[in-house]
Protein backbone atom coordinates (compact mmCIF):
# COMPACT_ATOMS: atom_id res chain seq x y z
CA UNK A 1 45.68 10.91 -9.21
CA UNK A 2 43.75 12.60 -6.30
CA UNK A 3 42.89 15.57 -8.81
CA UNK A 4 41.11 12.72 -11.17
CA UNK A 5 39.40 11.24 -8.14
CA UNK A 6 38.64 14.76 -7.12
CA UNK A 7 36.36 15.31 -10.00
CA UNK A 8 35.22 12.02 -10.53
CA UNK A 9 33.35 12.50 -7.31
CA UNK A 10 32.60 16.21 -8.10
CA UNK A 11 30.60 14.87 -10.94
CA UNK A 12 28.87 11.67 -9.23
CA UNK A 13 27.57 14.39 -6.42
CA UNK A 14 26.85 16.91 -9.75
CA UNK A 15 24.45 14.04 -11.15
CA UNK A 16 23.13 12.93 -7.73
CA UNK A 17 22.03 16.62 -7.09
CA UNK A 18 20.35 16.65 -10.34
CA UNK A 19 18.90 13.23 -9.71
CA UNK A 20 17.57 14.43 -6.12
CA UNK A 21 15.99 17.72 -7.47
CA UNK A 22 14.04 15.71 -10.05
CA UNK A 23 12.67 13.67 -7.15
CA UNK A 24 11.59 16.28 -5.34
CA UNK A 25 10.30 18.12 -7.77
CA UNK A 26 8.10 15.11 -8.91
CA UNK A 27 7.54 14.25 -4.94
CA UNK A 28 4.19 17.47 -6.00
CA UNK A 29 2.85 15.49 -8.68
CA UNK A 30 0.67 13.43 -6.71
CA UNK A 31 -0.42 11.00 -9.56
CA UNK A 32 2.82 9.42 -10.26
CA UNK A 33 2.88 5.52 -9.48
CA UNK A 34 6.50 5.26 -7.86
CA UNK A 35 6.31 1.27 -8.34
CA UNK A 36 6.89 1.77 -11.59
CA UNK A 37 9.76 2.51 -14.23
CA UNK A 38 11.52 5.30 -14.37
CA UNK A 39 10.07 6.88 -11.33
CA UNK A 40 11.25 3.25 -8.91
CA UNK A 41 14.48 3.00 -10.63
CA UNK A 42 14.64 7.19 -9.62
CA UNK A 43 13.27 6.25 -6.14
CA UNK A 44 14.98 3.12 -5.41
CA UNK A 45 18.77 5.84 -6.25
CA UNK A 46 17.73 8.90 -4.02
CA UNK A 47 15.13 7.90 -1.06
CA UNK A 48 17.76 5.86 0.87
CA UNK A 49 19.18 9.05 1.17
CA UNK A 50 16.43 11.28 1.64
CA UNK A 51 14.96 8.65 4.48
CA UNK A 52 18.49 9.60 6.42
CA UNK A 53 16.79 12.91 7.17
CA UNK A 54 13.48 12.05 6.79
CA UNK A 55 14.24 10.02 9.94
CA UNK A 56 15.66 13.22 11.77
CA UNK A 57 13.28 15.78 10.19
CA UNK A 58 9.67 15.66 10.78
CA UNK A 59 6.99 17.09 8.41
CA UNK A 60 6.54 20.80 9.11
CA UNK A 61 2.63 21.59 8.52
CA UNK A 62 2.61 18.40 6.38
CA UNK A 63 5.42 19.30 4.43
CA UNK A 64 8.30 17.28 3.75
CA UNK A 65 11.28 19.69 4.60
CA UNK A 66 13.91 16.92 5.31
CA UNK A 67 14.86 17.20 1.23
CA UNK A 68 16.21 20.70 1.45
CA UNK A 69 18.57 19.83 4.28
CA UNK A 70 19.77 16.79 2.14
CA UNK A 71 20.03 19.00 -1.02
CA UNK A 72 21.96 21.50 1.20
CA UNK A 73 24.16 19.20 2.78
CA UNK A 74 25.28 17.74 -0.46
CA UNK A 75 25.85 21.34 -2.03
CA UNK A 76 28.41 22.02 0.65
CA UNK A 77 29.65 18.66 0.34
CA UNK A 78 30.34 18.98 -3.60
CA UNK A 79 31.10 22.97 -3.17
CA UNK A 80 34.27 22.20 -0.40
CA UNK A 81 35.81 19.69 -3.37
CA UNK A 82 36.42 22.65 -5.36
């Protein structure tokens, strides 16, 4: 039972990741309209968690750093489940 529940939430955090890289890696495309579908749908899953450190992490030089310390947090998160 806690083996299934184990990976069940190995591969929630595995999709979450994947979801969180394609944010950021759209977060450079500055002509994408975040209002609308896919991309509010994509925004309205990851930012809550991204504003948790965006809230603690300040722009460096105007850069938006706060999403590597999420993306690293979760990594050791999903890496310590095995």
């Amino acid at each position: 039972m806690a083996g299934s529940l184990v990976t069940v939430l190995g591969n929630f955090l595995d999709i979450y990741l994947v979801l969180l890289l394609v944010r950021v890696l759209l977060s450079w495309f500055p002509n994408i309209d975040w209002s609308s579908n896919p991309w509010s749908i994509l925004s309205q899953l990851t930012d809550p968690y991204l504003n948790i450190f965006r809230s603690i992490i300040p722009p460096i030089g105007g850069i938006d750093v706060s999403a590597v310390l999420a993306f690293l947090l979760l990594q050791v998160i999903r890496g310590s489940l095995g």
